[in-house]
Protein backbone atom coordinates (compact mmCIF):
# COMPACT_ATOMS: atom_id res chain seq x y z
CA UNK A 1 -3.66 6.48 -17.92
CA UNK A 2 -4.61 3.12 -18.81
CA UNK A 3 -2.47 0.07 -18.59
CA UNK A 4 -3.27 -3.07 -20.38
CA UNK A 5 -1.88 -6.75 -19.60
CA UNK A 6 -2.07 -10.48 -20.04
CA UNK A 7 -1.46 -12.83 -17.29
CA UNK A 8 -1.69 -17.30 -17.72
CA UNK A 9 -3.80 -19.26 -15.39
CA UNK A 10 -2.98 -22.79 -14.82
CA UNK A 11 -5.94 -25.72 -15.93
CA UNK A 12 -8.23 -26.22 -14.03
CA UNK A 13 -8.51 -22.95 -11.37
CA UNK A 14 -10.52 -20.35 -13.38
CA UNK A 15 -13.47 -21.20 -10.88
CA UNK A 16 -10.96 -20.52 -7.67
CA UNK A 17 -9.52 -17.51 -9.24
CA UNK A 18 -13.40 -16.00 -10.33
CA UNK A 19 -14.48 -17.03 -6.25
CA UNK A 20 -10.87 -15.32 -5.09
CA UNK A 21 -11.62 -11.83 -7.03
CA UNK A 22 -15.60 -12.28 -6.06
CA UNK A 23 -14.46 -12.30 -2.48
CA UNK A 24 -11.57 -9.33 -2.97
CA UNK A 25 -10.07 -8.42 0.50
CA UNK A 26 -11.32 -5.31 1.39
CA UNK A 27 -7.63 -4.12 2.33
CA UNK A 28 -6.66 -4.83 -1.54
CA UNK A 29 -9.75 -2.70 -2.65
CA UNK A 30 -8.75 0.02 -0.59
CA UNK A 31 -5.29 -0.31 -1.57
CA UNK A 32 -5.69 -0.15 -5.34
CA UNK A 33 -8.20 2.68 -4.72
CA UNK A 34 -5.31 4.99 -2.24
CA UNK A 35 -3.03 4.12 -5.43
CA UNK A 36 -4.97 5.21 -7.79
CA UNK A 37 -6.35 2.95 -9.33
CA UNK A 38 -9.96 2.83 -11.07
CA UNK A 39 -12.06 1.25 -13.46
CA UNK A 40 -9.79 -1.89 -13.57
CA UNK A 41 -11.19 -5.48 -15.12
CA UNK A 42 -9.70 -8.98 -15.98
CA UNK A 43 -11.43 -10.90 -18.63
CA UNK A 44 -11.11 -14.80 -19.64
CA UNK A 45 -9.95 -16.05 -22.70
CA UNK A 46 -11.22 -19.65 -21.53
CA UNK A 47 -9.77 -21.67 -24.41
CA UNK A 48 -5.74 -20.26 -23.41
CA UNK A 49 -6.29 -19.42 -20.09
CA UNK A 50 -5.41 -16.24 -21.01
CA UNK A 51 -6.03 -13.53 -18.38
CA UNK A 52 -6.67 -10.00 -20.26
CA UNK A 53 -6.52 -6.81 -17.93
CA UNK A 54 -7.45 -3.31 -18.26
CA UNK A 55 -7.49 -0.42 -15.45
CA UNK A 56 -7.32 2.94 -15.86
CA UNK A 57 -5.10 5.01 -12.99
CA UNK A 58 -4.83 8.38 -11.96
CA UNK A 59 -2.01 10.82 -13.57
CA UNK A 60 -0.52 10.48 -10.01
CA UNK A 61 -0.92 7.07 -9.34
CA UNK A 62 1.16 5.32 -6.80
CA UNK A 63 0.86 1.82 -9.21
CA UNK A 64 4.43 1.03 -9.13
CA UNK A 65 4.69 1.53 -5.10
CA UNK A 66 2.14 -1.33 -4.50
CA UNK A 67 5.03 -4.36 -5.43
CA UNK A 68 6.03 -3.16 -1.77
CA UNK A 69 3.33 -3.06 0.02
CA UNK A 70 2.39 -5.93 3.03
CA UNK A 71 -1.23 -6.45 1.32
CA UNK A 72 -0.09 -6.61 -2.26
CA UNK A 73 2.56 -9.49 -1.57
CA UNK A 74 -0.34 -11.58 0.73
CA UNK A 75 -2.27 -11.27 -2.49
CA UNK A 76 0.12 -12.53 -4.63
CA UNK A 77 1.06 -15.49 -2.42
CA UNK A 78 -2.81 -16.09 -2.07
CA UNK A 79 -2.87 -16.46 -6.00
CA UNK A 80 0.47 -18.13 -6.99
CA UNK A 81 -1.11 -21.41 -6.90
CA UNK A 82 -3.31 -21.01 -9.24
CA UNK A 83 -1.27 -18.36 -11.83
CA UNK A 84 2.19 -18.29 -13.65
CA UNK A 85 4.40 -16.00 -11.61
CA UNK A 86 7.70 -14.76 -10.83
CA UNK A 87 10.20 -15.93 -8.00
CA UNK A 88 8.38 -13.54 -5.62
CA UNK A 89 4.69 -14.61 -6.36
CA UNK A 90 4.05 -11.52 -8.50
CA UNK A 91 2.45 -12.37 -11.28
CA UNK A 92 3.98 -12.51 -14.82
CA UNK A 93 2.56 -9.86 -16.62
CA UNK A 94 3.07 -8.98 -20.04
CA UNK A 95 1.96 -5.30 -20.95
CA UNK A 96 -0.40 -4.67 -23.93
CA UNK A 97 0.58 -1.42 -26.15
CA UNK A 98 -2.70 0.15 -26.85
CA UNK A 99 -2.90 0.38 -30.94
CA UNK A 100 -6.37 1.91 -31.09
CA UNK A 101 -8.43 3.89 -28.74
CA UNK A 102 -12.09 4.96 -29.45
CA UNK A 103 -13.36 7.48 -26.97
C-alpha cells in the first residue's frame, strides 16, 4: 500500500525539522518498521513550506495503531513547535489520492 500526504511547516524551522529527522530516535525507526512501514520519504516544497510524504506499508500494517503508541505521541510533541498540528500534537495531515502510478 502506499499512502501519500501533505503536512505545513511554520517559517523559519525547515533546518530544525531536516536536523530532527537526520537524528530519528531509534525507538521511532523501530516503531514504524514493527508497523509496517517501509520505503517512507518527506520532501520540501521550500517556497510553501509544504511537507510532501510518501511511504509504502505492508498489506498488514499496524499504521493506524501507532496514534497510540508512547513513542509516536513523544514524537509528535517533539515536532509541534515547529509544524501545524492538531489539539493532540499530531500532525495535520491531508491525504494525497494517487491519480497516476508508473511501475
Amino acid at each position: 500500500m502506499i499512502h501519500a500526504f501533505k503536512m505545513q511547516l511554520k517559517p523559519g524551522v525547515v533546518d530544525e525539522y531536516r536536523r530532527r529527522h537526520d537524528e530519528i530516535w531509534p525507538e521511532l525507526s523501530a516503531l514504524l518498521t514493527e508497523a509496517g512501514i517501509h520505503d517512507y520519504s518527506i520532501f520540501l516544497d521550500e517556497d510553501t513550506l509544504s511537507l510532501f510524504a510518501v511511504l509504502k506499508a505492508d498489506e498488514n500494517s499496524t499504521r493506524d495503531q501507532l496514534p497510540d503508541h508512547p513513542v509516536m505521541k513523544r514524537w509528535w510533541d517533539h515536532m509541534a513547535p515547529l509544524m501545524e498540528v492538531q489539539a493532540d500534537n499530531r500532525p495535520v495531515e491531508i491525504p494525497l489520492p494517487m491519480i497516476f502510478h508508473h511501475a
